[in-house]
Protein backbone atom coordinates (compact mmCIF):
# COMPACT_ATOMS: atom_id res chain seq x y z
CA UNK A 1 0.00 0.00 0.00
CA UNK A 2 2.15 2.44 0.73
CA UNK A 3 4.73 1.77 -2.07
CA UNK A 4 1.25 2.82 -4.46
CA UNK A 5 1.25 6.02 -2.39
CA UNK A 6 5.05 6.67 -3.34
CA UNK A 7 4.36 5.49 -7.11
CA UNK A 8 1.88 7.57 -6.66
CA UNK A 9 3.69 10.68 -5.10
CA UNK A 10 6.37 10.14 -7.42
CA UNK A 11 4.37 10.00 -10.82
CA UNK A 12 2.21 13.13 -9.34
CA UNK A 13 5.63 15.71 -8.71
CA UNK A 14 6.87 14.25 -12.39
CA UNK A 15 4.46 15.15 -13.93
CA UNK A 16 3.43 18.72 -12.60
CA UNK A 17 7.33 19.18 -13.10
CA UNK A 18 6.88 18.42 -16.20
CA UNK A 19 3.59 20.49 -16.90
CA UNK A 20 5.71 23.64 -15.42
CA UNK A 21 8.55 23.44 -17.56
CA UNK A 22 6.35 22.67 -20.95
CA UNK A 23 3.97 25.43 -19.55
CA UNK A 24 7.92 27.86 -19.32
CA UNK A 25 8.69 26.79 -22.46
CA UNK A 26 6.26 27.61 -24.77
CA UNK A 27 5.84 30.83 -23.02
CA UNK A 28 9.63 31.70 -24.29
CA UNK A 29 8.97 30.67 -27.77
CA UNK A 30 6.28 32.33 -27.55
CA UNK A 31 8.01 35.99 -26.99
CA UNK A 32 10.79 34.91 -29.51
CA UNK A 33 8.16 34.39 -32.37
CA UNK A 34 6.92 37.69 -32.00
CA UNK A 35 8.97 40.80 -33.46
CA UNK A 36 11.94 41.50 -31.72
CA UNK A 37 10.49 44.53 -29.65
CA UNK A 38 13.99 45.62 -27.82
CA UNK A 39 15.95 44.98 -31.65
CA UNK A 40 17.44 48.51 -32.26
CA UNK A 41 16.34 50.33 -35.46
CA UNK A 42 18.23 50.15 -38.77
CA UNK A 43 19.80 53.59 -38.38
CA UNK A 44 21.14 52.37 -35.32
CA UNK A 45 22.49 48.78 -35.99
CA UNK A 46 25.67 50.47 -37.69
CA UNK A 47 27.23 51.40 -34.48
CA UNK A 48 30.24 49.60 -35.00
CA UNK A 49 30.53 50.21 -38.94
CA UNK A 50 30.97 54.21 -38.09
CA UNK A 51 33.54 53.05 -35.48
CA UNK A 52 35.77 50.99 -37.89
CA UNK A 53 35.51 54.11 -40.36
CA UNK A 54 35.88 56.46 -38.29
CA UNK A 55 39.04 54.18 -37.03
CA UNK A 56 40.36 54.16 -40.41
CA UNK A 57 40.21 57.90 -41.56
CA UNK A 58 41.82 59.00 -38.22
CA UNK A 59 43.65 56.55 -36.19
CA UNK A 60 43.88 56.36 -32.73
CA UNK A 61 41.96 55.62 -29.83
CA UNK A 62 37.75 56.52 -29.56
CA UNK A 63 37.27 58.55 -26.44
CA UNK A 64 33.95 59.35 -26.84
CA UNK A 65 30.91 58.59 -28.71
CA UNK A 66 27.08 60.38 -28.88
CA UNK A 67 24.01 59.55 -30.46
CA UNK A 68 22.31 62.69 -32.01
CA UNK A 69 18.78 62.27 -33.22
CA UNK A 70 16.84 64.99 -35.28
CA UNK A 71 13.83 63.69 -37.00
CA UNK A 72 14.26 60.35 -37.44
CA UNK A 73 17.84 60.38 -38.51
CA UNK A 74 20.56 59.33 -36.17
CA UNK A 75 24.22 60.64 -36.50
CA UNK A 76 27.00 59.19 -34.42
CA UNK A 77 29.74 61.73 -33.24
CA UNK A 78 32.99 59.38 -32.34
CA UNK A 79 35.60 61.67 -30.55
CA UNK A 80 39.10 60.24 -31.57
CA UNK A 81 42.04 60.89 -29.98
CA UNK A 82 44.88 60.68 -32.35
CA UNK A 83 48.81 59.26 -31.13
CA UNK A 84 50.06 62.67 -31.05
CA UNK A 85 47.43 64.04 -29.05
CA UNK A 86 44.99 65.71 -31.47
CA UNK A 87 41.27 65.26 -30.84
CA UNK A 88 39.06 64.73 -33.50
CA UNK A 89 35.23 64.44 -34.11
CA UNK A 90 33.89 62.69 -36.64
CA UNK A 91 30.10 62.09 -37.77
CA UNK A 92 28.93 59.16 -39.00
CA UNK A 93 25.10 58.77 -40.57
CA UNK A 94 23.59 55.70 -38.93
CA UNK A 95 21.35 54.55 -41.57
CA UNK A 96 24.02 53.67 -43.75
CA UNK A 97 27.30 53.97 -42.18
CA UNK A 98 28.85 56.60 -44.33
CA UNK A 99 31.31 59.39 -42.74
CA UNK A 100 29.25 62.83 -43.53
CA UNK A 101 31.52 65.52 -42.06
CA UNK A 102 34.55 66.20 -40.06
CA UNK A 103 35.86 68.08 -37.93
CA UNK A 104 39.26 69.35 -35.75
């Protein structure tokens, strides 16, 4: 009798384990199906693109980096400072990654 009440016990705490981490799981997939709600826009995904340009034009070391947003159009301004000292800002459109205008 009491080995039916452990079978029992047993196939009970299985099986509501079970239920809870089926019930977890599709709950995740759930939220991943959807659109990506925290995914940045595409004028912002080409963060690192301006940096390596940036990087390239003016080597050195990036000190500093804003986001400035005017309707709907983000520019990146990467502060470099170059080996000998110089600072330099550069801005970078973030919809396509292109270096628009610099300055010393």
């Amino acid at each position: 009798m009491a080995f039916k009440k452990l079978k029992f016990g047993l196939f009970f705490t299985f099986s509501f384990g079970l239920f809870i981490l089926l019930n977890f799981m599709t709950v995740a997939n759930a939220e991943t199906d959807e659109k990506d709600r925290f995914a940045l826009p595409s004028s912002m995904v080409n963060i690192p693109v301006c940096q390596k340009k940036a990087l390239l034009l003016h080597p050195g070391t990036i000190k500093g980096l804003r986001t400035l947003h005017q309707n709907g159009v983000f520019l990146f301004q990467i502060r470099i400072t170059q080996k000998n000292d110089v600072d330099v800002l550069v801005f970078c459109d973030g919809e396509t990654g292109n270096i628009s205008e610099k300055m010393n």
